[in-house]
Protein backbone atom coordinates (compact mmCIF):
# COMPACT_ATOMS: atom_id res chain seq x y z
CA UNK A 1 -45.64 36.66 -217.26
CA UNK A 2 -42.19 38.29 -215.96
CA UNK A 3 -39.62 35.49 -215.68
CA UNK A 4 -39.03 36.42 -211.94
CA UNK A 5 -38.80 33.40 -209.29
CA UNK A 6 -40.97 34.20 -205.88
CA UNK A 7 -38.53 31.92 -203.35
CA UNK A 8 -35.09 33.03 -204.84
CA UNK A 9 -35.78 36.01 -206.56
CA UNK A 10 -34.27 34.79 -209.77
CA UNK A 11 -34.25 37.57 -212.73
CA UNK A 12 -33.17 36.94 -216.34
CA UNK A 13 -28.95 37.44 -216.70
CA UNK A 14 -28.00 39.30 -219.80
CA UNK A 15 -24.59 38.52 -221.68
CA UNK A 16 -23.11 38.34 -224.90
CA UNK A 17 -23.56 35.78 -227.81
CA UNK A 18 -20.09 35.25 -229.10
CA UNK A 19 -19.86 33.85 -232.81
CA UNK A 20 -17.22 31.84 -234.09
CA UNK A 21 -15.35 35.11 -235.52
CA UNK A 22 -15.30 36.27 -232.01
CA UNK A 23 -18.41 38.99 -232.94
CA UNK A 24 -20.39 39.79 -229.82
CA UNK A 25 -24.38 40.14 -229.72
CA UNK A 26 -25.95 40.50 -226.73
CA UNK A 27 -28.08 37.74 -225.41
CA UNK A 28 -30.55 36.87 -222.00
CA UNK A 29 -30.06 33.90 -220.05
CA UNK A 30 -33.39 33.28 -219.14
CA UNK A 31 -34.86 31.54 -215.72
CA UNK A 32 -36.88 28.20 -215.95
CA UNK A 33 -39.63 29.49 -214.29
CA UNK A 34 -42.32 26.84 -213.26
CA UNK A 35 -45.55 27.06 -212.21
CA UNK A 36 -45.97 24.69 -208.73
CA UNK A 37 -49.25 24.65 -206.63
CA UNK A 38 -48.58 23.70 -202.95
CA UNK A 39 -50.97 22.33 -200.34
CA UNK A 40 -49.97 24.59 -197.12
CA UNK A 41 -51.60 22.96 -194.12
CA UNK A 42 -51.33 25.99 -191.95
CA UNK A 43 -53.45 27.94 -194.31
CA UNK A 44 -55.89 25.26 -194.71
CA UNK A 45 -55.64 25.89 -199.10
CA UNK A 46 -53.03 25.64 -201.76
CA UNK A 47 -50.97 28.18 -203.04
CA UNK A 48 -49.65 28.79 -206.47
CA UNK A 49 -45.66 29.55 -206.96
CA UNK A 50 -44.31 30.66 -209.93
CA UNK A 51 -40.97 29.07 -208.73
CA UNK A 52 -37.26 28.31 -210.13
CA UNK A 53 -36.07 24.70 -210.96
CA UNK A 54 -33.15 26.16 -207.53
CA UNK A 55 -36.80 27.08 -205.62
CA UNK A 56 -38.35 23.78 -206.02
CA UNK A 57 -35.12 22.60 -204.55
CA UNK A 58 -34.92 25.46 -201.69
CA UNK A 59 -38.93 24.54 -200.54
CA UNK A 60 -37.87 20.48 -200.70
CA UNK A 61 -35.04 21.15 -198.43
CA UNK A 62 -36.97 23.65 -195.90
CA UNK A 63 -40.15 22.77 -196.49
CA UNK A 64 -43.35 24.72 -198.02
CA UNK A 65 -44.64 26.25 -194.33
CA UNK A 66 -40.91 28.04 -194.05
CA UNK A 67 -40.58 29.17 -197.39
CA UNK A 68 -44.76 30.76 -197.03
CA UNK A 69 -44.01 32.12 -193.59
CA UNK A 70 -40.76 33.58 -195.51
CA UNK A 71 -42.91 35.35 -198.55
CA UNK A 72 -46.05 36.39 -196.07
CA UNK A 73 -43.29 38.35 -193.64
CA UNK A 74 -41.84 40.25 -197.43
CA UNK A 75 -45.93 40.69 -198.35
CA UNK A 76 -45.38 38.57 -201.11
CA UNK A 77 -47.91 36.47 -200.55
């Protein structure tokens, strides 16, 4: 499953791994991607979001009808 948030749009950040002699590897910070399923009254069903811990946060402040109207207007949904 790519490690790609729906809401935000969250993608893995890549960076280095520095030892303690100061070596540098490099390294991927990933997302914490979590599956959610949402009832969406307009549509009448639920919906399942593969979502960020920030996108649970984003729908809870602007609520899940926004955030649907939001991904149905970039065909994401």
């Amino acid at each position: 499953m790519s490690q790609l948030c729906q809401v935000t749009g969250a993608r893995p950040a890549f960076g280095n791994r520095v030892s303690h002699s100061h070596r540098r590897t490099r390294r991927r910070f990933d997302v914490n991607i979590q599956r959610k399923r949402y009832w969406v009254p307009s549509l009448g069903r639920h919906v399942t979001l593969r979502v960020s811990a920030r996108g649970i946060k984003t729908i809870d402040q602007r609520g899940i009808e926004a955030v649907v109207a939001d991904l149905r207007a970039r065909k994401e949904l």
